[in-house]
Protein backbone atom coordinates (compact mmCIF):
# COMPACT_ATOMS: atom_id res chain seq x y z
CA UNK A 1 0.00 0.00 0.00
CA UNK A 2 2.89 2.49 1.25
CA UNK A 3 5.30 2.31 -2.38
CA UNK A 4 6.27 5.52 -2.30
CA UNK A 5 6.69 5.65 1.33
CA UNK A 6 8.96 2.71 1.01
CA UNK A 7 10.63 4.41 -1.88
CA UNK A 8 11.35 7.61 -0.07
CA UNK A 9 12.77 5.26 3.06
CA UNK A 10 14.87 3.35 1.32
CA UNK A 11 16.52 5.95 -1.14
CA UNK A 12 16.78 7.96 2.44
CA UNK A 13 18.31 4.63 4.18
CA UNK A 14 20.50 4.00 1.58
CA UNK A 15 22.33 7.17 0.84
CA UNK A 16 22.34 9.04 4.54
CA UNK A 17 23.98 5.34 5.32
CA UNK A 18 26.95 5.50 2.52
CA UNK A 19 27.60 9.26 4.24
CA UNK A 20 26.95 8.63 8.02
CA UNK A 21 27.30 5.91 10.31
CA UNK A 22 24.75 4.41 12.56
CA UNK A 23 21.94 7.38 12.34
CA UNK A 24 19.32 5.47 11.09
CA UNK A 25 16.49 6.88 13.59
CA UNK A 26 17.46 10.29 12.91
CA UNK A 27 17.13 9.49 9.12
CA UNK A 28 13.62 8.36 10.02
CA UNK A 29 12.58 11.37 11.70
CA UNK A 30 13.65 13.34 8.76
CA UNK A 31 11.28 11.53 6.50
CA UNK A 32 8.87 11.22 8.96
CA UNK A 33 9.21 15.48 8.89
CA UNK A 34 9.55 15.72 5.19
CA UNK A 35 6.03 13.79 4.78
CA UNK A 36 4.46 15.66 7.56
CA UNK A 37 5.37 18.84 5.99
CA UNK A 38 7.42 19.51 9.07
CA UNK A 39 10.76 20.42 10.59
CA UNK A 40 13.59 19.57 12.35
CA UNK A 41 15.97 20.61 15.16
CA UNK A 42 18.94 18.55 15.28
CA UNK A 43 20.67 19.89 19.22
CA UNK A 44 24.29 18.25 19.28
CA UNK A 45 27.90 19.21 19.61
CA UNK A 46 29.90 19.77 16.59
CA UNK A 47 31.13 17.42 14.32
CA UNK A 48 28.49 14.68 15.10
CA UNK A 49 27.21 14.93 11.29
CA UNK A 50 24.28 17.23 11.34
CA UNK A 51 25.39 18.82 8.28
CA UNK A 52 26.34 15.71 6.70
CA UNK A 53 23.20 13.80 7.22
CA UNK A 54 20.98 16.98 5.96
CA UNK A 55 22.96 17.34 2.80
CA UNK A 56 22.82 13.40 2.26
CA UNK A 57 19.16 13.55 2.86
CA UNK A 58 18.24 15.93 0.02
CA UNK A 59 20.33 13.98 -2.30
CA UNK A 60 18.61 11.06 -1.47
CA UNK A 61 15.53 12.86 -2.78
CA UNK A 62 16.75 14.80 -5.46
CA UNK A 63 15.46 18.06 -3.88
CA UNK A 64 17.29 21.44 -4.22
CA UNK A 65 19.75 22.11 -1.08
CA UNK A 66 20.85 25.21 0.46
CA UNK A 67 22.82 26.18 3.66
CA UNK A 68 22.83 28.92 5.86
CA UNK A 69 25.31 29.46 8.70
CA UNK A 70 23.93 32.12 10.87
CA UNK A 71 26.20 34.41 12.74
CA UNK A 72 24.88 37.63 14.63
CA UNK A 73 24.97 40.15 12.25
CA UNK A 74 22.60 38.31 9.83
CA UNK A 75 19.80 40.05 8.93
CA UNK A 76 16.57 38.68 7.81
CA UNK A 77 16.82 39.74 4.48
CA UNK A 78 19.62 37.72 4.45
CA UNK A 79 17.10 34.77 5.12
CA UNK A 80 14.17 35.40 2.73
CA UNK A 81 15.51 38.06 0.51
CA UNK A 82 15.30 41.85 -0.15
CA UNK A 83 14.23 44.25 -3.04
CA UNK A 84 16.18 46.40 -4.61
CA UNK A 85 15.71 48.97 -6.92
CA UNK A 86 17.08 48.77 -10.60
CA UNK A 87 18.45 51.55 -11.92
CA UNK A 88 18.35 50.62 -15.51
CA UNK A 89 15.18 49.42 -15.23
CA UNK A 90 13.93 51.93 -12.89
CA UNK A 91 11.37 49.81 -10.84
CA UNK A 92 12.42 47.55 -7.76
CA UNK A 93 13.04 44.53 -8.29
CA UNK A 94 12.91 40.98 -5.84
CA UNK A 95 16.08 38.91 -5.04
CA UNK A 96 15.29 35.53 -3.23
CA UNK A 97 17.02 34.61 -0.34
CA UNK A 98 18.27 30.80 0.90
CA UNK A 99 14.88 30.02 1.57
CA UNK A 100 13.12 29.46 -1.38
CA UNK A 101 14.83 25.98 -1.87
CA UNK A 102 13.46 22.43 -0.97
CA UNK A 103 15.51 21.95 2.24
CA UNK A 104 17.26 24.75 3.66
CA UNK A 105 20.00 23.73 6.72
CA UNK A 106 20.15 26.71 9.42
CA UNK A 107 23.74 25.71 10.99
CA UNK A 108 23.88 27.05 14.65
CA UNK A 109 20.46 28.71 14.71
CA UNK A 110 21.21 30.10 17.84
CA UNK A 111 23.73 32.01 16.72
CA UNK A 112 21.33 34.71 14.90
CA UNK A 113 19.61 37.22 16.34
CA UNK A 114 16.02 36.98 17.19
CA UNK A 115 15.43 39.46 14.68
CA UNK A 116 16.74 37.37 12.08
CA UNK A 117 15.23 33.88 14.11
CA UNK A 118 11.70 35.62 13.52
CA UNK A 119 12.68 36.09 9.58
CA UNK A 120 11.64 32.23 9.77
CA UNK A 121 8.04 32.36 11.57
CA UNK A 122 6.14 33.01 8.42
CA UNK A 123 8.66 30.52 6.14
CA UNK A 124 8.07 27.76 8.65
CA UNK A 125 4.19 28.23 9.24
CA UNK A 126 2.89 29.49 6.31
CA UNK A 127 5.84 28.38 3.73
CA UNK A 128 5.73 31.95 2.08
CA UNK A 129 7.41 35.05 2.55
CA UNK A 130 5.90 38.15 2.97
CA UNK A 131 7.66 41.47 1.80
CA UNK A 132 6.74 45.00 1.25
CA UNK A 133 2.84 43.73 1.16
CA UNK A 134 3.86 41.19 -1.80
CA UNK A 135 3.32 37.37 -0.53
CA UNK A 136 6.07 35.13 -2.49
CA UNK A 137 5.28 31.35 -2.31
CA UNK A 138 7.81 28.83 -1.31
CA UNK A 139 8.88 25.58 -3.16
CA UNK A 140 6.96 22.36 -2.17
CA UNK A 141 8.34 20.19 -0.91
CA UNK A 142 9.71 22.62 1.36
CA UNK A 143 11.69 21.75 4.97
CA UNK A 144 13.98 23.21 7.34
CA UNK A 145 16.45 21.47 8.99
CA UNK A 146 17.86 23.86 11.74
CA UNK A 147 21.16 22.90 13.76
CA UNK A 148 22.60 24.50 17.92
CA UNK A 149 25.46 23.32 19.78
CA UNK A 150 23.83 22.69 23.49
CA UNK A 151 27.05 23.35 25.37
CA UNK A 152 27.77 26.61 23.95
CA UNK A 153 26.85 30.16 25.22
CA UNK A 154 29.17 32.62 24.20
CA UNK A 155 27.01 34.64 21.02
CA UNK A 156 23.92 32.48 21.41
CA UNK A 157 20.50 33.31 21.62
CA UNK A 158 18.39 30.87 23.03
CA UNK A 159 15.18 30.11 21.00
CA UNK A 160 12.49 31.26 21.78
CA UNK A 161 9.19 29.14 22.96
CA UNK A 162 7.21 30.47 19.53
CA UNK A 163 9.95 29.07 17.43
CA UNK A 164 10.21 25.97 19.22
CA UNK A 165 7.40 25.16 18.43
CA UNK A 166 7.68 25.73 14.76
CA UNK A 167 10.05 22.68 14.70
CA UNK A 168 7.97 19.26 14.24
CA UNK A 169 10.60 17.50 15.89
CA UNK A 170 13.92 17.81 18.59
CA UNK A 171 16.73 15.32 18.18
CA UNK A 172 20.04 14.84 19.18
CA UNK A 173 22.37 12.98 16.62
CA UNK A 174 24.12 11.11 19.46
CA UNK A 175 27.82 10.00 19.26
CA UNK A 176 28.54 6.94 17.55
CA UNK A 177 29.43 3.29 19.71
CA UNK A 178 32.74 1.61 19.28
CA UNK A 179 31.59 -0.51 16.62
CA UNK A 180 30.35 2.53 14.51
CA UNK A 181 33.33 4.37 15.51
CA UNK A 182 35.39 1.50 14.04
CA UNK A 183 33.30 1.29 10.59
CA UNK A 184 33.69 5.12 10.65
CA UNK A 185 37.34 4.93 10.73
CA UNK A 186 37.59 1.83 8.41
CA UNK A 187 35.52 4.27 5.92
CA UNK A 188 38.40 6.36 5.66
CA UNK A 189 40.50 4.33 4.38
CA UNK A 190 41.15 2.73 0.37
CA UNK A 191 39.54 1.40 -0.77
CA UNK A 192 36.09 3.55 -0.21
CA UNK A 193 33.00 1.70 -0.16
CA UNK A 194 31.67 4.76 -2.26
CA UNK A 195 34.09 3.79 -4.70
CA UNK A 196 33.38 0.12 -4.44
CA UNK A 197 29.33 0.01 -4.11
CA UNK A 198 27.11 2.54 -6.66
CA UNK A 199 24.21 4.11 -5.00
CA UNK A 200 20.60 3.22 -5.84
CA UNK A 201 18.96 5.66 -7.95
CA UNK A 202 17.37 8.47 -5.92
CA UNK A 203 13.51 9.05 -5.19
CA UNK A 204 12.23 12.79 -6.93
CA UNK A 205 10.02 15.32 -5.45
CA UNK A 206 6.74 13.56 -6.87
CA UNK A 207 8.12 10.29 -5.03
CA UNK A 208 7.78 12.85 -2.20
CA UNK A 209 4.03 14.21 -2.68
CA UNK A 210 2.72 10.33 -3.03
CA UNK A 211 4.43 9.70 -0.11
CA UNK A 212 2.76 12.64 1.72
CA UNK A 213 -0.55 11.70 0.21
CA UNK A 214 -0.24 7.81 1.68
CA UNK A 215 0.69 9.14 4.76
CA UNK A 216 -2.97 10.87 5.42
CA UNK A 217 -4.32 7.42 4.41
CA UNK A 218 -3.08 6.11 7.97
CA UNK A 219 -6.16 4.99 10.07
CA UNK A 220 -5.91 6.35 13.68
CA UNK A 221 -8.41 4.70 16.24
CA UNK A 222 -10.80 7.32 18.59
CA UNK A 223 -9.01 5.61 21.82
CA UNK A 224 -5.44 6.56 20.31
CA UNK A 225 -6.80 9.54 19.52
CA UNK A 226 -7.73 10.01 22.79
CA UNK A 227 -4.31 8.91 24.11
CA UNK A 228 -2.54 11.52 22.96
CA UNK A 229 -4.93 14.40 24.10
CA UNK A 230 -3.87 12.94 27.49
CA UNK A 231 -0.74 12.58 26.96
CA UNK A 232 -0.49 16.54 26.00
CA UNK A 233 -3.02 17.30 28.52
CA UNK A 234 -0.77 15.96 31.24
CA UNK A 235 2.43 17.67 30.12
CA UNK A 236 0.41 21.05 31.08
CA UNK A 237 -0.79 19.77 34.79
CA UNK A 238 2.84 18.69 35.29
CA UNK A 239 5.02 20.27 38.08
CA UNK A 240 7.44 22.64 37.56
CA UNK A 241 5.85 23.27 34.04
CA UNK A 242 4.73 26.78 33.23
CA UNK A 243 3.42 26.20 29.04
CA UNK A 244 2.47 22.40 28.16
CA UNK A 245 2.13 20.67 24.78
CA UNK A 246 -0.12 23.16 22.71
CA UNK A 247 -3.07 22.13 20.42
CA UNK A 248 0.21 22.39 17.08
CA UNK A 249 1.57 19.64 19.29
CA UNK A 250 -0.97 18.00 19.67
CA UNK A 251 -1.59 17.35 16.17
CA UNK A 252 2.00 17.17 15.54
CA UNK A 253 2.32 14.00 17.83
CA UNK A 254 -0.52 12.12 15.83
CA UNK A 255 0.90 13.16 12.29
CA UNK A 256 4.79 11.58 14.07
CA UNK A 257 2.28 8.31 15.38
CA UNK A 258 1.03 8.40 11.73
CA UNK A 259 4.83 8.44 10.17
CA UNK A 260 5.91 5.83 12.29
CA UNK A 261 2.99 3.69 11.23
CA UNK A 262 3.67 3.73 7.47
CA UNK A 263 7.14 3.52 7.50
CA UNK A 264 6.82 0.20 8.97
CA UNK A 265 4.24 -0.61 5.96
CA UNK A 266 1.01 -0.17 8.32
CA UNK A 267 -2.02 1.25 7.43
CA UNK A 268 -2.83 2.20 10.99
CA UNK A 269 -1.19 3.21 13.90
CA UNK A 270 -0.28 1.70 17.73
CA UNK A 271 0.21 2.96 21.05
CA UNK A 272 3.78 2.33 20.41
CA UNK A 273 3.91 4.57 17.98
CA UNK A 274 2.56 7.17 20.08
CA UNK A 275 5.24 6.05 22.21
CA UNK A 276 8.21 6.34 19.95
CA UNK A 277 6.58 10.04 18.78
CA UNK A 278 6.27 11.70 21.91
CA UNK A 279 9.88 12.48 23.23
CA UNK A 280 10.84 14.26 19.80
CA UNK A 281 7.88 15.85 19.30
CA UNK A 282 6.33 17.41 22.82
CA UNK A 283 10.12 17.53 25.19
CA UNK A 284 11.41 20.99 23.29
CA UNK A 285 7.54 22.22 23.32
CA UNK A 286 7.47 22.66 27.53
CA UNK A 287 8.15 25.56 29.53
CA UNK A 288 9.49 25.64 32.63
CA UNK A 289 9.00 27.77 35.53
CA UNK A 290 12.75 27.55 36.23
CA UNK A 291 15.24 27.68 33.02
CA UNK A 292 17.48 25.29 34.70
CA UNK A 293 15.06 22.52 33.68
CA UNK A 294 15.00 22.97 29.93
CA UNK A 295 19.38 22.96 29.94
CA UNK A 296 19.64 19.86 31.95
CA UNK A 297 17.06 17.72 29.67
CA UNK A 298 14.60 17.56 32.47
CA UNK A 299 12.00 17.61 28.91
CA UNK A 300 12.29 14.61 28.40
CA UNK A 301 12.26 12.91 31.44
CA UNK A 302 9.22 14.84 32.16
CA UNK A 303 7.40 13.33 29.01
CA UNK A 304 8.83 9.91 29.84
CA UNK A 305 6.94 9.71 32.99
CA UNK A 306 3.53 10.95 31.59
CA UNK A 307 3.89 7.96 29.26
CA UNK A 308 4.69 5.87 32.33
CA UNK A 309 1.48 7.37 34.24
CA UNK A 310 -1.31 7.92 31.09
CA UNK A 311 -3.13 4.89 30.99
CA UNK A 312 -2.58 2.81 27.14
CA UNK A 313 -5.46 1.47 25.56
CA UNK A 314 -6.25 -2.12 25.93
CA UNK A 315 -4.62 -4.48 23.70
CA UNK A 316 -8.12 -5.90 23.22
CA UNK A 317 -8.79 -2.96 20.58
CA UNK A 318 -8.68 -3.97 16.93
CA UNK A 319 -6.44 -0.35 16.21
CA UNK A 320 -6.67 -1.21 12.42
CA UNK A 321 -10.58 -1.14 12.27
CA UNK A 322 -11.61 2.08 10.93
């Protein structure tokens, strides 16, 4: 039933794998993003691949790939673009910025100004850009893929809770274990596997759109439905917690349960997939009463233990009956 969402997976699988070792659930959110028509925050230290895996990623679909590395100065203009007015011409004329692409990487994120940070509000939500009361539309399939370094401070600034949650999805990429550390190292060395072992053909952006479209074919039962309202219902009675899951991530947690569903070929989804959705999606949503919280990954923990206490539906339920 899922072709194209198999397609899209395996094309993914196949050439973030020949680039990066050992990030296969990553890889998977990223689709899971791309179908969703959402986006990503990759939160790690440097040199753990972010930028590798997002430029592998839109090869793998054939999509159009650009990268901005945000430093304080930027402006927003530098984001979406700017007119300018042509002399020879003598009317102003519109210069796009980065964004009108298929998947634009924001490296270090944190690093811009909020000024520039709110450039992306409208390009996120609405995928179009608004300028000088003229609304440009965005490319479709369009993503962002925004990278921060947790451990630095020095000529950050710290998102804030409206961008958050903009982003679909949180991950970290995690450093590799011995044994990927090993094939890492063994990569390095001649002969390459690249060299040795030709890529599949990749999947195309209408590979994309029938993915997307099989992807709102996934059945979700009332009582899973119900499931995650609690789940996100909980995260706002919780202690410590000043802003819970909002209604966007709400929905966003179902559309994740839904991804996780067809990319293992199901037509409907389980509580596990609720599961295996909530960390990503709800832990950078909350908002504690006390900063310290957020920086020491109390997030997660927090959503953890509202899966541990929120009651799962009863394996009795026939989930695929719609």
């Amino acid at each position: 039933m899922f072709d194209a969402v198999a397609t899209v997976r395996q094309s993914v699988a196949a050439h973030v794998g020949r680039a990066i070792v050992g990030k296969e659930e990553v890889a998977s959110l990223a689709v899971i993003s791309l179908l969703c028509g959402g986006h990503m925050l990759i939160d790690d230290v440097p040199g753990t691949g972010k930028t590798v895996l997002a430029k592998a990623f839109a090869r793998a679909l054939s999509l159009e790939f650009r990268r901005v590395q945000c430093v304080p100065d930027m402006l927003p203009s530098d984001l979406v673009g700017v007119n300018f007015f042509d002399l020879k011409q003598s009317e102003f004329r519109f210069i796009p910025g980065p964004v009108f692409t298929n998947i634009l990487l924001v490296d270090e994120i944190n690093r811009a100004m909020p000024k520039t940070q709110a450039g992306l509000l409208e390009c996120m939500e609405e995928h179009q850009v608004s300028l000088d009361g003229v609304t440009y539309p965005l490319r479709e399939p369009f993503m962002v893929i925004a990278t921060q370094n947790p451990v630095e401070a020095k000529g950050t600034f710290e998102l804030p809770e409206a961008q958050l949650d903009r982003f679909l999805l949180k991950t970290p990429m995690g450093y590799p274990t011995h044994e990927e550390s090993l094939e890492l190292l063994s990569r390095r060395l001649p002969p390459r596997r690249e060299e040795a072992e030709p890529l599949p053909a990749p999947a195309n952006s209408a590979c994309v759109a029938a993915a997307r479209a099989e992807l709102e074919q996934v059945y979700v039962h009332p009582d899973l439905l119900d499931y995650a309202a609690q789940i996100c219902e909980a995260t706002r009675t919780a202690r410590d917690v000043a802003l819970g899951a909002s209604p966007r991530a709400m929905i966003a947690l179902v559309q994740v349960a839904q991804g996780w569903a067809a990319l293992q070929g199901r037509d409907w989804t389980l509580p596990d997939d609720v599961k295996r959705a909530a960390v990503p999606v709800l832990a950078h949503r909350l908002v504690f009463r006390n900063d310290f919280f957020r920086q020491s990954g109390q997030g997660e923990e927090l959503v953890r233990a509202v899966l541990d206490a929120t009651p799962v539906p009863s394996e009795d339920i026939d989930f695929g009956a719609g």
